[in-house]
Protein backbone atom coordinates (compact mmCIF):
# COMPACT_ATOMS: atom_id res chain seq x y z
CA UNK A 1 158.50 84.44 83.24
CA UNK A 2 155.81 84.70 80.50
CA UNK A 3 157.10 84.75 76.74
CA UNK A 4 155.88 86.53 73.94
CA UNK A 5 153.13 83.89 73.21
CA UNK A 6 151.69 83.98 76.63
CA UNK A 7 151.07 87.75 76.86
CA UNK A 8 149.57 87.72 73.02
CA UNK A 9 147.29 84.75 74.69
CA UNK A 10 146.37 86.69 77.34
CA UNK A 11 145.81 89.16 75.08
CA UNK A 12 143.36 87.66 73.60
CA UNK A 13 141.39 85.99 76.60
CA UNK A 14 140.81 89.34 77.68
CA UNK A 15 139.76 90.45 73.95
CA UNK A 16 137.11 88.18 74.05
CA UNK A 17 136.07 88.83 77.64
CA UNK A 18 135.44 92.50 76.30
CA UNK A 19 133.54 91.28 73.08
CA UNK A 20 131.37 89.13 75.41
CA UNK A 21 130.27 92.37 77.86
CA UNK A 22 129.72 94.36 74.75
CA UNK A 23 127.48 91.72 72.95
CA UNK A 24 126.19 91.41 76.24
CA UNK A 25 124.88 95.03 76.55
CA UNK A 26 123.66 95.52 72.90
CA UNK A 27 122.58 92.45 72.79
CA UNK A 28 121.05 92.28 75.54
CA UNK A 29 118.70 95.86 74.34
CA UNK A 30 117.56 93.94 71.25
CA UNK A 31 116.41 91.18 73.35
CA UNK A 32 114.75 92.87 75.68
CA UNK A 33 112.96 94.65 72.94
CA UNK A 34 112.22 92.23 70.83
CA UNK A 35 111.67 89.85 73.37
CA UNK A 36 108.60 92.03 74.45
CA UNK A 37 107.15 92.42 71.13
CA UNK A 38 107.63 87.93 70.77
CA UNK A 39 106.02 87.58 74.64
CA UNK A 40 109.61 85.84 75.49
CA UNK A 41 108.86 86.45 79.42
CA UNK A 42 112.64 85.32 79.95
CA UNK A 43 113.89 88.29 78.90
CA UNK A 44 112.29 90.09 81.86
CA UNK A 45 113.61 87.68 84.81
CA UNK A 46 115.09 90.27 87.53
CA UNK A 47 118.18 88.51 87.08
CA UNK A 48 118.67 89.45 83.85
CA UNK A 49 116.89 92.94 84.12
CA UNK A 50 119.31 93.69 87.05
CA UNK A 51 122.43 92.18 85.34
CA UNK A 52 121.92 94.07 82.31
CA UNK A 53 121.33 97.38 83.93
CA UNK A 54 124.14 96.80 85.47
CA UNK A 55 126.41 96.28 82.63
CA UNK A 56 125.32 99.09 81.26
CA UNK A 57 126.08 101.52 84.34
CA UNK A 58 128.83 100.76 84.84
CA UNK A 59 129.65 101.68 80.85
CA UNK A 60 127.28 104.87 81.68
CA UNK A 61 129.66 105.81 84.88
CA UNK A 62 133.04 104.83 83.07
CA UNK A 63 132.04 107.38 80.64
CA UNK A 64 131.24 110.53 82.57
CA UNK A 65 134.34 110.18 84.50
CA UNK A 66 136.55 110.08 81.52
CA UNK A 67 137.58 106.39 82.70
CA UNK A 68 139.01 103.96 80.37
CA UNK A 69 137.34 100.56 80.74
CA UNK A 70 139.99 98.09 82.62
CA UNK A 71 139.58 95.36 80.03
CA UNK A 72 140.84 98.08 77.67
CA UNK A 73 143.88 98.47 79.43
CA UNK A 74 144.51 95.01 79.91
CA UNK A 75 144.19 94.49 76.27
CA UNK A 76 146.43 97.14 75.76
């Protein structure tokens, strides 16, 4: 059976699993953006491109159906 400490760890993991998607997303706009205006070519890989859209769909969809995000409910 998990104790206190465990679920506060968990906690956490998640926490930061939530802070990396969001720096991921906004972070990821700024360097797309700049990355254009620098001539950083990485920053328009598919890969990325695709991954980022993606990200950010999901956010987009989450939204318009009135859906908490899971990781928020984890957290919680």
């Amino acid at each position: 059976m998990l104790d206190h400490r465990a679920y506060s760890l968990l906690a956490d993991l998640v926490l930061l699993a939530h802070m990396a998607v969001v720096v991921f997303v906004v972070g990821g706009l700024l360097l797309i953006i700049v990355g254009n205006l620098r001539g950083w070519l990485w920053v328009n890989l598919l890969a990325f491109r695709v991954a980022h859209f993606l990200a950010v769909g999901v956010i987009v969809v989450q939204a318009w159906l009135g859906e908490l995000c899971p990781l928020t409910v984890l957290e919680s």
